[in-house]
Every structure is written in C-alpha cells, then in structure tokens.
N, C-alpha and C. Protein backbone atom coordinates (compact mmCIF):
# COMPACT_ATOMS: atom_id res chain seq x y z
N UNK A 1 -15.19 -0.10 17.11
CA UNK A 1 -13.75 0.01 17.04
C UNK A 1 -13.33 1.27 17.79
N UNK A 2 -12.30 0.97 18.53
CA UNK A 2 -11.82 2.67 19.46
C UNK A 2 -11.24 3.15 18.66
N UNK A 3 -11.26 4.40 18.49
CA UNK A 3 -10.99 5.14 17.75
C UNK A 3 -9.35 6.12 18.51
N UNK A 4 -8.37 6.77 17.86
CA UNK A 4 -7.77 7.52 18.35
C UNK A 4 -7.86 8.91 19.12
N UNK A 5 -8.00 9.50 20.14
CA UNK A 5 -8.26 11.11 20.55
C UNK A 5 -7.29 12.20 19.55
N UNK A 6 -7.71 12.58 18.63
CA UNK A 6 -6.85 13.53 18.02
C UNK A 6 -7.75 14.44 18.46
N UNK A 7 -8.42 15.03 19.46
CA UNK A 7 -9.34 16.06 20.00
C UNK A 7 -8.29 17.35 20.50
N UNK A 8 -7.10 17.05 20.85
CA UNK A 8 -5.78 17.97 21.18
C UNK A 8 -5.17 17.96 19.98
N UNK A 9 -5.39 18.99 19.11
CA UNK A 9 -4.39 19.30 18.05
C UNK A 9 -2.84 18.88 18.58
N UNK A 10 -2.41 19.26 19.95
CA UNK A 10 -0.96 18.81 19.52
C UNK A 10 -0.77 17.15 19.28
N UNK A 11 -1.34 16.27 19.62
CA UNK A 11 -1.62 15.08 19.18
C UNK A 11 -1.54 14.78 18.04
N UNK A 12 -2.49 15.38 16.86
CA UNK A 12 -2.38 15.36 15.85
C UNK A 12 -0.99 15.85 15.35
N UNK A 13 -0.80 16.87 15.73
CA UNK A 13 0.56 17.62 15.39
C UNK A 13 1.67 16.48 14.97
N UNK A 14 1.86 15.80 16.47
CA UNK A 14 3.21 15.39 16.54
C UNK A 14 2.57 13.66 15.81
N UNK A 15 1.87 13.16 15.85
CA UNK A 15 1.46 12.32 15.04
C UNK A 15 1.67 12.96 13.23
N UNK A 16 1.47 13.90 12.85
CA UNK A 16 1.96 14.08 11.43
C UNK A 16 3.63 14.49 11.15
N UNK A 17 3.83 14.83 12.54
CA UNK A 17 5.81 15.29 12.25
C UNK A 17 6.17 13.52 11.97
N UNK A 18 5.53 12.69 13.04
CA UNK A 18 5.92 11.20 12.59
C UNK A 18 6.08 10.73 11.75
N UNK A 19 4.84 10.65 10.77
CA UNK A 19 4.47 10.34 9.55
C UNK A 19 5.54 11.20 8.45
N UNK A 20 5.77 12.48 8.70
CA UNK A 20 6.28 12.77 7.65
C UNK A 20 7.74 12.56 8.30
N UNK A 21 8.45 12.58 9.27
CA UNK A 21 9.76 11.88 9.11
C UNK A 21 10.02 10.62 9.07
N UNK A 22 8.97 9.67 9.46
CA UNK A 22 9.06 8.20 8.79
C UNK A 22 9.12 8.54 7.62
N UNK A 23 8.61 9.33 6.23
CA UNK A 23 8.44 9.38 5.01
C UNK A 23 10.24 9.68 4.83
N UNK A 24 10.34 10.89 5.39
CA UNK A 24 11.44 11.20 5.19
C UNK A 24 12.53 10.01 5.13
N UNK A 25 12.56 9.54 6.31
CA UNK A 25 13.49 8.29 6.53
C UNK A 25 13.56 7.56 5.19
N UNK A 26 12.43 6.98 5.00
CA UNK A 26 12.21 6.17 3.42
C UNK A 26 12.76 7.07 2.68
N UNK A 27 12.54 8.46 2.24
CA UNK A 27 12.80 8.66 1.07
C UNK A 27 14.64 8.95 0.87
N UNK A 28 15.41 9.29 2.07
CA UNK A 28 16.56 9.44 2.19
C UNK A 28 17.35 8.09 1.90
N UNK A 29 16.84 6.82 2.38
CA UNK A 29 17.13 5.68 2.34
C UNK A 29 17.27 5.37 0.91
N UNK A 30 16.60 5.26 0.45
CA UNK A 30 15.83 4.91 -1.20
C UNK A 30 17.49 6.36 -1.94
N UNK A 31 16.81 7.39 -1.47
CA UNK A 31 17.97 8.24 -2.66
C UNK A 31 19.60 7.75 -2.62
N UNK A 32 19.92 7.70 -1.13
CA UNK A 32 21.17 7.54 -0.76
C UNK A 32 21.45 6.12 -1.39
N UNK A 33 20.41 4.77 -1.43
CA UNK A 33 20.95 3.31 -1.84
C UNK A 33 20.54 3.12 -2.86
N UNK A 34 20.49 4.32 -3.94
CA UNK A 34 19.13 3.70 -5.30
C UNK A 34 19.54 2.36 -5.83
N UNK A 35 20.81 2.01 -6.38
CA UNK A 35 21.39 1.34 -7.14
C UNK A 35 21.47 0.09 -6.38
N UNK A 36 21.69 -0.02 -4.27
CA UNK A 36 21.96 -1.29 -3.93
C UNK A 36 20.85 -2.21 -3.56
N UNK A 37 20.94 -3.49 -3.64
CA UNK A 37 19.70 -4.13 -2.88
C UNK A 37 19.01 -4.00 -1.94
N UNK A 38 17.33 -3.78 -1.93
CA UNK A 38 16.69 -3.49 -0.39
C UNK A 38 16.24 -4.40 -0.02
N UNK A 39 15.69 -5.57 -0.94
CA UNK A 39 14.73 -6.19 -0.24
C UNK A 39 14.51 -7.51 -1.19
N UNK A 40 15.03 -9.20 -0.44
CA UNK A 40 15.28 -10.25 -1.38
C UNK A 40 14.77 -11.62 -0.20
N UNK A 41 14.14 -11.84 -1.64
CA UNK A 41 12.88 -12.87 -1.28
C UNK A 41 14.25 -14.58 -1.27
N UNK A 42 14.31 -15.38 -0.22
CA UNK A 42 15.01 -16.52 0.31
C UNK A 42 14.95 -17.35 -1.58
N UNK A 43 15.65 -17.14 -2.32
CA UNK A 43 15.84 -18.51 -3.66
C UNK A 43 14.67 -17.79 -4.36
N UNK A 44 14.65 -15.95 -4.09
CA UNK A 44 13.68 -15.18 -5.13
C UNK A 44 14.13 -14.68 -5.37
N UNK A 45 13.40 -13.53 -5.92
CA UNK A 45 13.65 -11.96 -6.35
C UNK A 45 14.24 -10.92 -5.59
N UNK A 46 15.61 -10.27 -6.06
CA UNK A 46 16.02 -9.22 -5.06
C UNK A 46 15.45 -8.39 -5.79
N UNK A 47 14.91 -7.12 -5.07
CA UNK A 47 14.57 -5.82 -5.47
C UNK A 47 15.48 -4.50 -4.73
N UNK A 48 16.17 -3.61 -5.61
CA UNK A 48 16.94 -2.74 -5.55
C UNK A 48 16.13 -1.67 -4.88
N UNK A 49 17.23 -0.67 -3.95
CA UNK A 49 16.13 0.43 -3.78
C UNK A 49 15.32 1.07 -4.99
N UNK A 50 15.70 1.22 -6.14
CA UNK A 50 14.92 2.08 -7.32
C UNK A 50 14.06 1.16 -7.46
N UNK A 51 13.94 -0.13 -7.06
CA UNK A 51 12.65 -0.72 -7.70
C UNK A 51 11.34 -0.68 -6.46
N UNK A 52 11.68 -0.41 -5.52
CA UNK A 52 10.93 -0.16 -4.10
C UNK A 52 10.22 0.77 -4.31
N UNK A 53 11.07 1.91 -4.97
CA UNK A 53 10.63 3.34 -5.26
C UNK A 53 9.66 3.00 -6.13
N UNK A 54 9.82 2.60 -7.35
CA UNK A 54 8.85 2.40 -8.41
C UNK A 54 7.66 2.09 -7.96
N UNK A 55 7.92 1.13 -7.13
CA UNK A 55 6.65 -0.27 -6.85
C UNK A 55 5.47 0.88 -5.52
N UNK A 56 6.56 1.48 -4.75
CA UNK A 56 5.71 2.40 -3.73
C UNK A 56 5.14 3.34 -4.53
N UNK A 57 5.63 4.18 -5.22
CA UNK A 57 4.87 4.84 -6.23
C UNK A 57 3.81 4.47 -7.34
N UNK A 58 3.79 3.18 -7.64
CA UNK A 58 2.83 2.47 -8.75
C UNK A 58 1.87 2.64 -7.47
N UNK A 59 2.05 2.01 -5.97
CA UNK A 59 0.87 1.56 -5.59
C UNK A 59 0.26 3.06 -5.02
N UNK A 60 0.94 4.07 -4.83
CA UNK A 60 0.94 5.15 -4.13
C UNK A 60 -0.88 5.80 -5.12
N UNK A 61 0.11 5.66 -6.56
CA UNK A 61 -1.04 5.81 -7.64
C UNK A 61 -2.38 5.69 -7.66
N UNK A 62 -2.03 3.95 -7.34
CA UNK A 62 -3.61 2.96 -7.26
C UNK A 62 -4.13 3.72 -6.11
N UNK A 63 -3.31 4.02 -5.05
CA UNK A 63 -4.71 4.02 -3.84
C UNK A 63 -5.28 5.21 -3.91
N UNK A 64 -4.50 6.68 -4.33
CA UNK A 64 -5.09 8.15 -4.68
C UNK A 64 -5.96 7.91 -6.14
N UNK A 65 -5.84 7.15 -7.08
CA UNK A 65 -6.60 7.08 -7.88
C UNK A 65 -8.23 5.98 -7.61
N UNK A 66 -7.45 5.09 -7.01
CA UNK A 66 -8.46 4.09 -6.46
C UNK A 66 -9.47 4.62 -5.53
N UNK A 67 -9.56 5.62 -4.98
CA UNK A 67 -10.39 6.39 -3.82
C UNK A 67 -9.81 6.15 -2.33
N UNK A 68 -8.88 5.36 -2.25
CA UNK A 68 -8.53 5.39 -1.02
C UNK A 68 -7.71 6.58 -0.55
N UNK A 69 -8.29 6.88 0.61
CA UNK A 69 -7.86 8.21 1.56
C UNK A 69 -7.09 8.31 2.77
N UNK A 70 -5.95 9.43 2.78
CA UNK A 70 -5.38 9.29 3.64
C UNK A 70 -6.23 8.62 4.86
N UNK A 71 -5.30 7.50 5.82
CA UNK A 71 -6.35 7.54 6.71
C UNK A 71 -6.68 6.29 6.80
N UNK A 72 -7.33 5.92 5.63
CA UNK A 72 -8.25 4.72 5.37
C UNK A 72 -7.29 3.81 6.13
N UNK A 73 -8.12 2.30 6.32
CA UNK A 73 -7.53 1.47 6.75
C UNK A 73 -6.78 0.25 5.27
N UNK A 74 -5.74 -0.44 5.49
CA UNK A 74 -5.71 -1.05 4.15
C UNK A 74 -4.79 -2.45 5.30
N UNK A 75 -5.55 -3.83 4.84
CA UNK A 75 -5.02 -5.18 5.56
C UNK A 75 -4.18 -5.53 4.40
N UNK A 76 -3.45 -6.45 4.85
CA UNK A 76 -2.13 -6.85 4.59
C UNK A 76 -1.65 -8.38 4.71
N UNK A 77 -2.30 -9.20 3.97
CA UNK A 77 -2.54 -10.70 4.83
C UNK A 77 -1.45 -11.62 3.39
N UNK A 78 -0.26 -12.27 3.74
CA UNK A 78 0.32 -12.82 3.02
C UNK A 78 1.90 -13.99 3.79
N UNK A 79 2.44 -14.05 3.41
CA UNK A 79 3.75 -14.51 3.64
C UNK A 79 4.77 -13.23 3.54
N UNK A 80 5.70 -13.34 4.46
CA UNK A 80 7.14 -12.23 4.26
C UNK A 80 7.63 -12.61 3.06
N UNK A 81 7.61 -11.24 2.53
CA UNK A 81 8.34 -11.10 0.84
C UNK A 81 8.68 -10.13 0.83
N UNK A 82 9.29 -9.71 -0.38
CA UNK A 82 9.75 -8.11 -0.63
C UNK A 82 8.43 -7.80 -1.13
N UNK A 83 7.46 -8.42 -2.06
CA UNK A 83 6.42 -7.56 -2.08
C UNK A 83 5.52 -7.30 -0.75
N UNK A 84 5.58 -8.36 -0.21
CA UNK A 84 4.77 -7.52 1.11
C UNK A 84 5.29 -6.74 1.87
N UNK A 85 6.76 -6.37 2.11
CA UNK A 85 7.37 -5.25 2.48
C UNK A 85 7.10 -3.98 1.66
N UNK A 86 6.73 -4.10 0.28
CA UNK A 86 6.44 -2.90 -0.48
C UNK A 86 5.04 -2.71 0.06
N UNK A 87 4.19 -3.61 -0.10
CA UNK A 87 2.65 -2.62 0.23
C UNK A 87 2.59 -2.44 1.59
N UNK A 88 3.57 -2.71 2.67
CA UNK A 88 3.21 -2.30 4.01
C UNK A 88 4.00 -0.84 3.90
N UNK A 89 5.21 -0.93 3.05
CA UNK A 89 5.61 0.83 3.10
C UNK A 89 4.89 1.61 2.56
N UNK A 90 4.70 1.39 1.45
CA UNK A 90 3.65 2.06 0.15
C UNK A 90 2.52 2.68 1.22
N UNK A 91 2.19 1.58 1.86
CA UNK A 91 0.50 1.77 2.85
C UNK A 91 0.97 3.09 3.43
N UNK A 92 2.40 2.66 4.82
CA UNK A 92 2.55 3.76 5.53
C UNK A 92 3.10 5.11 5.10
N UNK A 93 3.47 5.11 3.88
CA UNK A 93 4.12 6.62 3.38
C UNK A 93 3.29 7.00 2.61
N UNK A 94 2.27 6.06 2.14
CA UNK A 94 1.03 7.19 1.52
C UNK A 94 0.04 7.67 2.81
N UNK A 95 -0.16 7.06 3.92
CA UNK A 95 -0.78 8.08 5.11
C UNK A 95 -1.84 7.11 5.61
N UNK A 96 -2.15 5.63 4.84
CA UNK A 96 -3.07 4.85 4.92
C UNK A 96 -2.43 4.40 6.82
N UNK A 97 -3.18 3.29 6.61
CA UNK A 97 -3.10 2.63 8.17
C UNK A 97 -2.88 1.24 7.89
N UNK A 98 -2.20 0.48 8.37
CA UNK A 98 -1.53 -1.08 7.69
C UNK A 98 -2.01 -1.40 8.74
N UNK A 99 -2.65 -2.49 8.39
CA UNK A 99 -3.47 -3.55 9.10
C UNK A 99 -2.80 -4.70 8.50
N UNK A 100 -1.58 -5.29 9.51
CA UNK A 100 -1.20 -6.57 9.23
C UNK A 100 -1.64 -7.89 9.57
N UNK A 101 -2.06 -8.88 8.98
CA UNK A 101 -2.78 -9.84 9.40
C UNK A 101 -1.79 -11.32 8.97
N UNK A 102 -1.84 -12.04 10.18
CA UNK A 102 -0.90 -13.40 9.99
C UNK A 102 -1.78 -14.33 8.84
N UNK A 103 -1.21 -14.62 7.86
CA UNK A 103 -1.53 -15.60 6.51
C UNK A 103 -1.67 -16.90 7.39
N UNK A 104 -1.38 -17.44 9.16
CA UNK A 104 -1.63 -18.63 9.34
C UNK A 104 -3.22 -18.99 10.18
N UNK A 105 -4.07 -17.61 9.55
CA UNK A 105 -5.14 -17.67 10.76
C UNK A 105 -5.96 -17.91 9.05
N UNK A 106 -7.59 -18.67 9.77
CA UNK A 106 -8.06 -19.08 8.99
C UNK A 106 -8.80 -18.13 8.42
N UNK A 107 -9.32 -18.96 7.03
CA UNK A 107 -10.29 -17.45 6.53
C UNK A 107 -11.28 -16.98 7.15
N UNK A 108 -11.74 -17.66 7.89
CA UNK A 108 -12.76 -16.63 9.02
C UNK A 108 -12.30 -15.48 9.90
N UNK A 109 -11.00 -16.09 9.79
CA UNK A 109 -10.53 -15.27 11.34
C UNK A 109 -10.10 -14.16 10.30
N UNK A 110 -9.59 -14.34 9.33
CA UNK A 110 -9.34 -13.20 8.47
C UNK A 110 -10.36 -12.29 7.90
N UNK A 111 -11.16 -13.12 7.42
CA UNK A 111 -12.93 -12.34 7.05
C UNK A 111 -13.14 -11.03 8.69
N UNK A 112 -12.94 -11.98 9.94
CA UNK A 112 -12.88 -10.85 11.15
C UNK A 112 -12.06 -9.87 10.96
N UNK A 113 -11.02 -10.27 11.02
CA UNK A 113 -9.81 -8.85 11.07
C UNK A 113 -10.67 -7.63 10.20
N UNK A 114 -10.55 -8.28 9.23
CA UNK A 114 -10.38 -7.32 7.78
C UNK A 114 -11.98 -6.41 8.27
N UNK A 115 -13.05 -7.15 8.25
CA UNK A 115 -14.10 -6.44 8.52
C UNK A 115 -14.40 -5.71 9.60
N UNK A 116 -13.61 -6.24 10.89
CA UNK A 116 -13.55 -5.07 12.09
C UNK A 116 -12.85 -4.11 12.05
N UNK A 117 -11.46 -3.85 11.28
CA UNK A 117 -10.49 -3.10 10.70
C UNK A 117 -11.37 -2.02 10.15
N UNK A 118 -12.49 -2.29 9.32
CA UNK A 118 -12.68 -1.52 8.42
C UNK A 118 -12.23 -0.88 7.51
N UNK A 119 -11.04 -2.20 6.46
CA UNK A 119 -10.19 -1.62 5.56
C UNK A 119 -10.89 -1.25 4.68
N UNK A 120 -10.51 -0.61 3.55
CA UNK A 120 -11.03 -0.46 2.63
C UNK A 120 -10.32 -1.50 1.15
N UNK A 121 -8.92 -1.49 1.39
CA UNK A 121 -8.30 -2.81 0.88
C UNK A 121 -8.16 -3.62 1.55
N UNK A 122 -7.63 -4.69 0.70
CA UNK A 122 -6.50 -5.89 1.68
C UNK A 122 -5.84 -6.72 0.62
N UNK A 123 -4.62 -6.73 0.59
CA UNK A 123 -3.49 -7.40 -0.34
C UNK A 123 -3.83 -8.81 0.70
N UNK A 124 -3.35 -9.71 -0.63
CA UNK A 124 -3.34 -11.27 -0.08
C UNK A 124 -2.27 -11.86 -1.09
N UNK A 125 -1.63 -12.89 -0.41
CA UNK A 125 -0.64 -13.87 -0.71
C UNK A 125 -1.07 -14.70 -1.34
N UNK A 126 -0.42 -15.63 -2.11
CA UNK A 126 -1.15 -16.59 -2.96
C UNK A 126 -1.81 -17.57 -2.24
N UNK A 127 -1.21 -17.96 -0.99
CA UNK A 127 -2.10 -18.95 -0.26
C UNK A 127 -3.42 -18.57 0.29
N UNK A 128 -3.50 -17.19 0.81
CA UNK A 128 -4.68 -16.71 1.64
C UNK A 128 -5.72 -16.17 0.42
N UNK A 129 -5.24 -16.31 -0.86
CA UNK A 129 -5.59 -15.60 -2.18
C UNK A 129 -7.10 -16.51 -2.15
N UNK A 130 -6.51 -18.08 -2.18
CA UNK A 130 -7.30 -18.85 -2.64
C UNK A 130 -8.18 -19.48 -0.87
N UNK A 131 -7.98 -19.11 -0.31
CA UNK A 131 -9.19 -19.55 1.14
C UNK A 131 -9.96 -18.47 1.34
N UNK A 132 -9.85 -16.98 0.85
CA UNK A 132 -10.57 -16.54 1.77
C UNK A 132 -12.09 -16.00 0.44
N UNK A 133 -12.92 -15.93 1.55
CA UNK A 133 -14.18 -15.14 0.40
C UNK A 133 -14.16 -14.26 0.41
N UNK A 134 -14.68 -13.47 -0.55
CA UNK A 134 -14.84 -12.11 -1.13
C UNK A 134 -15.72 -11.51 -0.65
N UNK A 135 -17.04 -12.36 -0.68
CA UNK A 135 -18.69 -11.92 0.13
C UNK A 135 -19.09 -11.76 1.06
N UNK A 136 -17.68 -12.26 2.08
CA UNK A 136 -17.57 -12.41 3.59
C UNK A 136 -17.17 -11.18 4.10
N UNK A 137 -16.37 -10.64 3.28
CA UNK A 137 -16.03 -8.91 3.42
C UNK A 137 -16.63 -7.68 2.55
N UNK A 138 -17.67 -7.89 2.85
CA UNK A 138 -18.67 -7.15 1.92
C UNK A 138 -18.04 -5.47 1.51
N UNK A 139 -17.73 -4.52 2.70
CA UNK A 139 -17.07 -3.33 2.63
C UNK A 139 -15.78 -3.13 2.17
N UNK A 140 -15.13 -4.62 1.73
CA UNK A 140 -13.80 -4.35 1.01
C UNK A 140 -14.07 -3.23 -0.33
N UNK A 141 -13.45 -2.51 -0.60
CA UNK A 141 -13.48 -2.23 -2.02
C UNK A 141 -12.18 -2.92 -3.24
N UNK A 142 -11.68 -3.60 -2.71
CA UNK A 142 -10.99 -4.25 -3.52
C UNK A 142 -10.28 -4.99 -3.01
N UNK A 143 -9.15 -6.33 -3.38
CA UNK A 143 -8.63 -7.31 -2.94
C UNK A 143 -7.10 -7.08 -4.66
N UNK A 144 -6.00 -7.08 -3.31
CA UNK A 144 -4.88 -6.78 -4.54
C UNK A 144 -3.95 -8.18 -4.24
N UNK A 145 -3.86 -8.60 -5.36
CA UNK A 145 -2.81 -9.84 -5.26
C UNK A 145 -1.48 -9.18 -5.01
N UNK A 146 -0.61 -9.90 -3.75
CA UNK A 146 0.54 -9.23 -3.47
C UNK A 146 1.88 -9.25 -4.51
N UNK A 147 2.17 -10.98 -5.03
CA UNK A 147 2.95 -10.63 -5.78
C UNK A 147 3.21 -10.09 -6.86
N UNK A 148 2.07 -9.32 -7.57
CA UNK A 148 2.08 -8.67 -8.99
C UNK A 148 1.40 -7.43 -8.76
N UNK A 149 0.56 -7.59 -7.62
CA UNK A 149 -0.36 -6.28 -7.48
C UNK A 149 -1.86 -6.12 -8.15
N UNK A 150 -2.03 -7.08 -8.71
CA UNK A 150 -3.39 -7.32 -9.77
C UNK A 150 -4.42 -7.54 -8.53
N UNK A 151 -5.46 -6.94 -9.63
CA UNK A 151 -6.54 -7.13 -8.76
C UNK A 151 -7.46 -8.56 -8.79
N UNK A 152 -7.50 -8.83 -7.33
CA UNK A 152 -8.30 -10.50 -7.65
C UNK A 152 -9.66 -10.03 -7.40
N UNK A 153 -10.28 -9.03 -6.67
CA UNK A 153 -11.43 -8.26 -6.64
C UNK A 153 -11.36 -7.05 -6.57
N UNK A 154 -12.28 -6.24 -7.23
CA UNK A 154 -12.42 -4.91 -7.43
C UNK A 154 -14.46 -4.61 -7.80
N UNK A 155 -14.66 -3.68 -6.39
CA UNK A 155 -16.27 -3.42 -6.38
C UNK A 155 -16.25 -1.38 -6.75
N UNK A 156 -15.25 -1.02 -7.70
CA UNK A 156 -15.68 0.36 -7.79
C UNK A 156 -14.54 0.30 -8.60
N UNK A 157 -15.64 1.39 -9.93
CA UNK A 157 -14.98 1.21 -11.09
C UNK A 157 -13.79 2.85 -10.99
N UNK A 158 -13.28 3.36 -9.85
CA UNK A 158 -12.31 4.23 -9.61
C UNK A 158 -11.25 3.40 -9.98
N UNK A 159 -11.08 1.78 -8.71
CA UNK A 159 -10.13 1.25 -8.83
C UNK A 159 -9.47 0.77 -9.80
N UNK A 160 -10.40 -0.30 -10.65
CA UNK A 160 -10.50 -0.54 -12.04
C UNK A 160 -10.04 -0.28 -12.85
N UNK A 161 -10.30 1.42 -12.80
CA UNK A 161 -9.57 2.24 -14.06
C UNK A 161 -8.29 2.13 -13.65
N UNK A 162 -7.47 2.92 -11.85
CA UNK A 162 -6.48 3.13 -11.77
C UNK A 162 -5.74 1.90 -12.05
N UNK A 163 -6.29 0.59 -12.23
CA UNK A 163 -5.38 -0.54 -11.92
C UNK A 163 -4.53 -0.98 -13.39
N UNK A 164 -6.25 -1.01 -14.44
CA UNK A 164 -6.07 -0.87 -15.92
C UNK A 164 -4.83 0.24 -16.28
N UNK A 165 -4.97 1.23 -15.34
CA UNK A 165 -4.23 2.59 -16.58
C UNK A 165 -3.03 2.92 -16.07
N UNK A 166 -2.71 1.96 -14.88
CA UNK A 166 -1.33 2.27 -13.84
C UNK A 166 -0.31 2.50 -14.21
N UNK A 167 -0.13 1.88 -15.51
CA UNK A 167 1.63 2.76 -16.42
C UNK A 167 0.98 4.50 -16.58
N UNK A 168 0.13 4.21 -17.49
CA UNK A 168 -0.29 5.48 -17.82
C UNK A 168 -0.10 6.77 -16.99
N UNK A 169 -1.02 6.17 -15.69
CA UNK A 169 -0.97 7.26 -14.62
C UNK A 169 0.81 7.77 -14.01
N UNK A 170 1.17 6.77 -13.87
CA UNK A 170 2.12 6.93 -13.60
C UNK A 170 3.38 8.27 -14.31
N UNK A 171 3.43 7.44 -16.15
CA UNK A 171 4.12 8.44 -16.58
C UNK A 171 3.21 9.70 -16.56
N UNK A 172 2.07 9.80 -16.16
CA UNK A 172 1.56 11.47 -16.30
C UNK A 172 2.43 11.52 -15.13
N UNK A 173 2.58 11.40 -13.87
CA UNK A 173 3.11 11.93 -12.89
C UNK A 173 4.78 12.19 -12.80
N UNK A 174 5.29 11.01 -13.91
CA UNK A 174 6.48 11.42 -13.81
C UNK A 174 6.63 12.66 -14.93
N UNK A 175 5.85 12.90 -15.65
CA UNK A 175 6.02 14.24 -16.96
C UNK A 175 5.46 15.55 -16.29
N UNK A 176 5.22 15.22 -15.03
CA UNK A 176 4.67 16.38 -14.21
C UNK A 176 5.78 17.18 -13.64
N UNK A 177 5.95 15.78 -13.13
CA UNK A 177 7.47 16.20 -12.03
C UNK A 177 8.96 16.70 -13.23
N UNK A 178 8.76 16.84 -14.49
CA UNK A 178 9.97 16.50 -15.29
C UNK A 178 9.50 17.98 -15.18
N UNK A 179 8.06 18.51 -15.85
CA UNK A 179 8.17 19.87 -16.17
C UNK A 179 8.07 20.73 -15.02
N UNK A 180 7.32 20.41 -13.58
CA UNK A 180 7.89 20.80 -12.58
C UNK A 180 9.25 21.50 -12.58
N UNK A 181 10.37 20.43 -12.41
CA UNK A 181 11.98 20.48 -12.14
C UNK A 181 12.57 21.56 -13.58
N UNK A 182 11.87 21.44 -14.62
CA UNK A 182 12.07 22.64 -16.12
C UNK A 182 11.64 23.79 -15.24
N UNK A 183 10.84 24.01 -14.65
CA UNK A 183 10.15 25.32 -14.53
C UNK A 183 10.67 26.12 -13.32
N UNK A 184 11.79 25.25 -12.60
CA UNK A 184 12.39 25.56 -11.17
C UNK A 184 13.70 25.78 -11.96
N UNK A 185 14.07 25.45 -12.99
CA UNK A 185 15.48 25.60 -12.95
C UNK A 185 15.90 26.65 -13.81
C-alpha cells in the first residue's frame, strides 16, 4: 500500500491545521444547529444536530477505548443513511482514515478493499452484514453494525468492554467535562 510522504514536517503541519478545522467546522455546525435537523433517512429516522453529537461521541468512545488509533484505517461499507453519515464523521473527527466502500460490490471484492486498506474496523449495513465473512478479513479487529452500532464481530476484548460499557464510558466523560467547566469557572 503507498503510503503518504509526511517526511517534510510542513506536510504534516498543514495536513493537521486540516483536520483540526474540518473538526472545527463540525463542531461549530453541531453548536450553532443543536436543536435543528442534520441528517434524515428517505420514510426514516431524522436525527437532530444534538443527536449527531451524541452518536459521534458514543463512537468517538468505542474507537479510543476500543484500541483504535489516531490514524488507523476504519472501512465503511453500507447504504446512505444518517447512520452512515455518523460513522464516516465520527471516523474523520476522531483522526481515523474512512475507507468508504460501495455496499454494491461483492463480498470478495469487499473482503479486498477492507484487507488491502488495512482497517482495523469496518461498519456494515444490514445487507453487506449478512454476505460478507468474517475469516476472510482476518486483521479486522472488529465488525460494527451500522444501524445500532453493535458489534456483529469483535477479536479483542478492549473492544468488547468499550462496546458493553459505552453508556458508562460515556457519562464518565461527560462528569469530567462537568467538573472540568466547575473548576474554570
């Protein structure tokens, strides 16, 4: 796989001003529209910006708790939804690398992607849920169902826990940030 030249720090440089004003972008978006709709599935589910927020942050959780590292690669193989709009943002504002893959290529061709990618996840849609194998992507460390986020495979018991304890983790982080904002004011 070619790899990127970040061998010139300014490369790197202006590759992280990106990343963090794409973040920025999201997070201004999200504060400024909390209350209006972002993102609504055709005779589904609309999801509000505050629920985007939630859902990027639940998964933000899983992947720093799950072992995934800035960086890592994470595939993305489903139908357009608002949840698959959440784990492709979630992916890019936690620092991961979104590897999008078309749900109309077969499971081989997907078993390819995913294993030349060298993700370390890959969310799947309910259709690609049930064609593709698990054994065929041996270096996955886990397989997240897109519309709920559950895990349909998990090979490391990091993930496991974070997936089991994901409220949990969560409110520790929001009682962080509460006494944080006490201790600033």
């Amino acid at each position: 796989m070619k790899e990127c030249n970040f061998a010139n720090k300014s490369n790197l440089d202006t590759l992280m001003e990106s990343i963090l004003s794409f973040n920025s972008l999201v997070e201004q978006s999200i504060i400024k529209n909390w209350d209006l709709d972002a993102l609504t599935d055709y005779k589904g589910i609309t999801l509000q910006y505050k629920d985007v927020a939630r859902k990027i942050e639940k998964l933000h959780i899983l992947f720093e708790n799950g072992g995934v590292a800035k960086g890592d690669r994470i595939a993305i193989c489903g139908r357009n939804s608002a949840c698959w709009a959440v784990a492709f943002l979630a992916t890019l504002t936690y620092g991961a690398i979104a590897v999008p893959v078309l749900h109309e290529f077969t499971a081989d061709q997907i078993h390819n992607i995913v294993n030349h990618s060298e993700a370390k996840l890959l969310f799947v849609g309910d259709v690609v849920a049930t064609q593709i194998d698990p054994t065929k992507m041996p270096d996955l460390e886990g397989i997240v169902y897109i519309p709920d986020y559950s895990l349909v495979v998990s090979r490391t018991d990091k993930l496991t826990y974070a997936r089991e304890h994901l409220n949990e983790l969560l409110e520790s982080v929001i009682q962080r940030l509460s006494v944080s904002r006490q201790a600033q004011a």
